[in-house]
N, C-alpha and C. Protein backbone atom coordinates (compact mmCIF):
# COMPACT_ATOMS: atom_id res chain seq x y z
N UNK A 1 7.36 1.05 16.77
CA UNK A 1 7.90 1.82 15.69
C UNK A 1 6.80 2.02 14.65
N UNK A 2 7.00 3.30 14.36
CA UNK A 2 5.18 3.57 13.46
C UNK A 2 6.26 4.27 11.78
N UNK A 3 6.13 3.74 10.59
CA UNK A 3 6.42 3.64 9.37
C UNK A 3 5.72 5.53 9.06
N UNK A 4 6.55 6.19 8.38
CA UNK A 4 5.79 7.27 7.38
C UNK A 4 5.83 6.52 6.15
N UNK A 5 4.51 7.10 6.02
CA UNK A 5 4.03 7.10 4.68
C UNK A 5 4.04 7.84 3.25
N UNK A 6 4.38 7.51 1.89
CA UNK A 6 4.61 8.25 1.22
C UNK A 6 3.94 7.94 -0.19
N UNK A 7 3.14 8.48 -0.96
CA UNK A 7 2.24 8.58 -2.28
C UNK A 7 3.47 8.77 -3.34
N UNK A 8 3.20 7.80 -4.20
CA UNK A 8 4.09 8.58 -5.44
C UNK A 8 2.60 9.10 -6.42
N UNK A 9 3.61 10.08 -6.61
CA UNK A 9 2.71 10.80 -7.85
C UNK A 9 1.44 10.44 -9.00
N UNK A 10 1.88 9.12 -9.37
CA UNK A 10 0.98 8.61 -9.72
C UNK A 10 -0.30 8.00 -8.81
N UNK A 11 -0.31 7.43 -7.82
CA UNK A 11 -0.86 6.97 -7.04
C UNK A 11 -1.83 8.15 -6.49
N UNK A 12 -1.27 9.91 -6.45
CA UNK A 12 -2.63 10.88 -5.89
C UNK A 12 -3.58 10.96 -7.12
N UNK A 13 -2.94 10.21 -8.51
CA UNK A 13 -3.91 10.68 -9.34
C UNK A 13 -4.65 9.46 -8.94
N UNK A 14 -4.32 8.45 -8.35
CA UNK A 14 -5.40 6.97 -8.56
C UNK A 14 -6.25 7.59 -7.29
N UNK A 15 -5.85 8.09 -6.34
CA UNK A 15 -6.80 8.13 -5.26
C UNK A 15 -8.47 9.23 -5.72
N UNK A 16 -7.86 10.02 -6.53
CA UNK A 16 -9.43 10.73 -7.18
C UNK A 16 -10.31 9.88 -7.47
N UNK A 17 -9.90 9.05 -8.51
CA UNK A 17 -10.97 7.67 -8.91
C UNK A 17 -11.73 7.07 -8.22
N UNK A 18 -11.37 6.44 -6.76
CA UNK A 18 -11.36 5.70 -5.96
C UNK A 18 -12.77 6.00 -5.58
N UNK A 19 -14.42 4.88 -5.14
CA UNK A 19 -15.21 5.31 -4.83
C UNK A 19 -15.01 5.70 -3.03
N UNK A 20 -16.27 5.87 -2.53
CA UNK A 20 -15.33 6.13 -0.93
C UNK A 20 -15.25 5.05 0.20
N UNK A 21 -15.91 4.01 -0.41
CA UNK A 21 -15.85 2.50 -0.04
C UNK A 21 -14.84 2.46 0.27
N UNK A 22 -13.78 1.88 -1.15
CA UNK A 22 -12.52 1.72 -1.64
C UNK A 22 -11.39 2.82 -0.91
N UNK A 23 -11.76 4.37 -0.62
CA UNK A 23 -11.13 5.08 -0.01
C UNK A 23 -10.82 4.74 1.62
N UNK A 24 -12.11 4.70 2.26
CA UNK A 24 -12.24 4.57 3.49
C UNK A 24 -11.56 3.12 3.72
N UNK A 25 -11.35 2.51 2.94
CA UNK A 25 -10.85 0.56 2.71
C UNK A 25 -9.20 0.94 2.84
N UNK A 26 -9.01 1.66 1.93
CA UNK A 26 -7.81 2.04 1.60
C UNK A 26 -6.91 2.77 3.37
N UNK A 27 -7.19 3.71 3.23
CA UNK A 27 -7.03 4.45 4.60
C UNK A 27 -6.73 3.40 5.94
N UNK A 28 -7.65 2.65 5.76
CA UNK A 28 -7.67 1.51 7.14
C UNK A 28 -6.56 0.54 7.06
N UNK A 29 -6.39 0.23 5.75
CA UNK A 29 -5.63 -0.80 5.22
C UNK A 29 -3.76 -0.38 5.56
N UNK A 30 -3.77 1.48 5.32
CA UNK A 30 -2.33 2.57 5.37
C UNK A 30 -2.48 2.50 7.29
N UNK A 31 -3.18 2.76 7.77
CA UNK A 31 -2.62 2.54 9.23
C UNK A 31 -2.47 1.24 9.86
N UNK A 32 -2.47 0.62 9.24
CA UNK A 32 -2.50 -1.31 9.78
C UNK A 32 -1.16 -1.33 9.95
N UNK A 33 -0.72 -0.77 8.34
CA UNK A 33 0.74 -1.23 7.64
C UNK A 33 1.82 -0.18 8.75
N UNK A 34 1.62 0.85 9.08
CA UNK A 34 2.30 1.79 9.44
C UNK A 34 2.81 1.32 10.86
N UNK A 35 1.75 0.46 11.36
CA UNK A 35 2.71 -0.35 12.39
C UNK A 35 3.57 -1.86 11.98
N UNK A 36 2.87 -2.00 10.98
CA UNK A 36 3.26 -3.94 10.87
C UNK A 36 3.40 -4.20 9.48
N UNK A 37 4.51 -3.08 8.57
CA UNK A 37 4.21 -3.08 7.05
C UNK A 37 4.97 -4.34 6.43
N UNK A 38 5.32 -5.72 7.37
CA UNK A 38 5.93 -7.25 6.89
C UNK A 38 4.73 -7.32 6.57
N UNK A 39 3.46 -7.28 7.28
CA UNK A 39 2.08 -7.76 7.25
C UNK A 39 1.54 -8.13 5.66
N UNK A 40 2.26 -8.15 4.86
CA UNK A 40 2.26 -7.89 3.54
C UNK A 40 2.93 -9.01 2.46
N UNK A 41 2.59 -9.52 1.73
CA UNK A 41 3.13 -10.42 0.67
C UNK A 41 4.43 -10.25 -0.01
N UNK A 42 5.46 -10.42 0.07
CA UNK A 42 6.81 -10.05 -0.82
C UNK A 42 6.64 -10.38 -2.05
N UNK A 43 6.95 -9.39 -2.73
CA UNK A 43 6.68 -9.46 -4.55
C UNK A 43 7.44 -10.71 -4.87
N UNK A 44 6.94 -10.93 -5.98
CA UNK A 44 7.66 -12.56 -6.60
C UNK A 44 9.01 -12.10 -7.07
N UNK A 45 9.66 -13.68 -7.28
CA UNK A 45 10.85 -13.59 -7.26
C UNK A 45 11.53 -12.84 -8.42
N UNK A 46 12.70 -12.38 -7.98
CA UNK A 46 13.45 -11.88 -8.89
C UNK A 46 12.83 -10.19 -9.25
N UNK A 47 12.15 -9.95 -7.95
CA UNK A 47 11.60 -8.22 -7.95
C UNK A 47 12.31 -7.98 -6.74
N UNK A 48 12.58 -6.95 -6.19
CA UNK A 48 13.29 -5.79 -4.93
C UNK A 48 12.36 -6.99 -3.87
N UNK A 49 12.52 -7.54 -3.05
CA UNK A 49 12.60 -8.35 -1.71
C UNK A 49 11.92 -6.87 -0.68
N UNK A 50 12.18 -5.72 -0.93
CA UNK A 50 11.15 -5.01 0.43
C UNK A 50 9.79 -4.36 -0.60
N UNK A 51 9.81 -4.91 -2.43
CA UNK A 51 8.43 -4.28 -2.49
C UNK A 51 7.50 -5.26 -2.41
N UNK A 52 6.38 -4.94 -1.79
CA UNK A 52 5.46 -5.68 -1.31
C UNK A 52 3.87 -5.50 -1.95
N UNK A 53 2.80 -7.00 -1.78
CA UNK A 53 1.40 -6.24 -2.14
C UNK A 53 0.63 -6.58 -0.90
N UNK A 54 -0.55 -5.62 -0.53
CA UNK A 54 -1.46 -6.36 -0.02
C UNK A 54 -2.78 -5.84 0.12
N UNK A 55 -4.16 -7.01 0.18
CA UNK A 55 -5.07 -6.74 -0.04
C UNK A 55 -5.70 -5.84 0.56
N UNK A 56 -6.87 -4.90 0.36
CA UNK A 56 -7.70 -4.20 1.10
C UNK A 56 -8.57 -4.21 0.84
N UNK A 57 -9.81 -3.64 1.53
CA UNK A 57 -11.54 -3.41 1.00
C UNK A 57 -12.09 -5.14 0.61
N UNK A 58 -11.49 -5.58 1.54
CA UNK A 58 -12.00 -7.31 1.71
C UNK A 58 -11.83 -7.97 0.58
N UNK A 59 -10.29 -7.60 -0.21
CA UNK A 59 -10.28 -8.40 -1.21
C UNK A 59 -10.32 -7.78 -2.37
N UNK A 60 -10.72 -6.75 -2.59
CA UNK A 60 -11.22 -5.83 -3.94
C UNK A 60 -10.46 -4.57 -4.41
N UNK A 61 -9.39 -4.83 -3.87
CA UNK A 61 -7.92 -3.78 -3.92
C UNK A 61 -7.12 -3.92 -3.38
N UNK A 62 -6.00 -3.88 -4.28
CA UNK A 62 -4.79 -4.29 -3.94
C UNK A 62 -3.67 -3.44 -3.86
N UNK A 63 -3.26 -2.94 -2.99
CA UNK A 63 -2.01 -1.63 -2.88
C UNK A 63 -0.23 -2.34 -3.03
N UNK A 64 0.50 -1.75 -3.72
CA UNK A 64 1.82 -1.86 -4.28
C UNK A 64 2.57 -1.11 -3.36
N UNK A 65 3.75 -1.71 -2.51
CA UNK A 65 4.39 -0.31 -1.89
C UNK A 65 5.93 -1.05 -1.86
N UNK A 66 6.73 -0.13 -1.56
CA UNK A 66 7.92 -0.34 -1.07
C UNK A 66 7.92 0.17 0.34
N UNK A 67 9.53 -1.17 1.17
CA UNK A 67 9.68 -0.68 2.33
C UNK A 67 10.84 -0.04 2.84
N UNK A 68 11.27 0.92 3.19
CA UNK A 68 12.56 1.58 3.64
C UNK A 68 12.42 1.39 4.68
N UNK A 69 13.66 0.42 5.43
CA UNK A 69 13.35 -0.31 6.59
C UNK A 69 13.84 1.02 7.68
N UNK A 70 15.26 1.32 6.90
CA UNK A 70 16.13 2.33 7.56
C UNK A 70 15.45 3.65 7.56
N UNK A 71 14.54 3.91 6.88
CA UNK A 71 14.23 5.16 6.96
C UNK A 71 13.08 5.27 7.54
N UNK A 72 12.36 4.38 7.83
CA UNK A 72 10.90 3.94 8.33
C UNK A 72 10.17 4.36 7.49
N UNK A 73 10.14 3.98 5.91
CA UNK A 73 8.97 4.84 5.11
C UNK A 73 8.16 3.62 4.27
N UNK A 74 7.17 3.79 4.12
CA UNK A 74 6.73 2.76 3.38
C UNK A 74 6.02 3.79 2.14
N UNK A 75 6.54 3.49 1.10
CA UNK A 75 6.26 4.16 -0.83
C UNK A 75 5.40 3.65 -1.23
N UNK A 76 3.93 4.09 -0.94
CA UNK A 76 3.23 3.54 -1.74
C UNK A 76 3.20 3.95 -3.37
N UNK A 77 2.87 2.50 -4.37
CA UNK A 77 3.37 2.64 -5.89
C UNK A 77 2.62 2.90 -7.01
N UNK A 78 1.41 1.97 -6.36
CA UNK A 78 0.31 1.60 -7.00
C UNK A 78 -1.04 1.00 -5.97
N UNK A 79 -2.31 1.24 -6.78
CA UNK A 79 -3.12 1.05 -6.64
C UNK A 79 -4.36 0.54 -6.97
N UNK A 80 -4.87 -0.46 -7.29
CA UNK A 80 -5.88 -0.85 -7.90
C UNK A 80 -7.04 -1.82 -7.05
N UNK A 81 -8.40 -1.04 -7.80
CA UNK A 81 -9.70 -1.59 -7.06
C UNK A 81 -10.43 -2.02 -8.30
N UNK A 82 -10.71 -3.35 -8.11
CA UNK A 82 -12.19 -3.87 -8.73
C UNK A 82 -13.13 -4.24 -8.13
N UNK A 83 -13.51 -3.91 -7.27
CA UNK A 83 -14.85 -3.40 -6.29
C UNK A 83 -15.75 -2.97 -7.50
């Protein structure tokens, strides 16, 4: 079962920023998840149980998403690199 993927609005403005390290990091990090998006840390307690974080670009960015189990979509929310 392979997850679609989905940008919120804010998140196409974070991807301009992004050097292409961090891009190409990023990208690798969205097809990992698209098969195996548990692969991922469950937000702390007392947040939504399917939004999730997890690392990319070896540590130096960290992507925010939600999971729609039923719909197969994974929302990405946020984005941040300190690379």
């Amino acid at each position: 079962m392979s997850y679609q993927v989905q940008f919120d609005g804010n998140v196409l403005l974070q991807l301009r920023g992004l050097p292409e390290e961090a891009f190409d990091a990023l990208v690798a990090r969205v097809v990992e998840l698209v098969d195996a998006p548990w692969d991922a840390a469950v937000a702390a307690p007392g947040h939504d149980p399917a939004s999730r974080d997890v690392a990319f670009g070896t540590g130096a960015g960290l992507l925010t998403f939600h999971v729609d189990d039923d719909a197969e979509l994974i929302r990405i929310s946020d984005i941040t690199w300190i690379g």
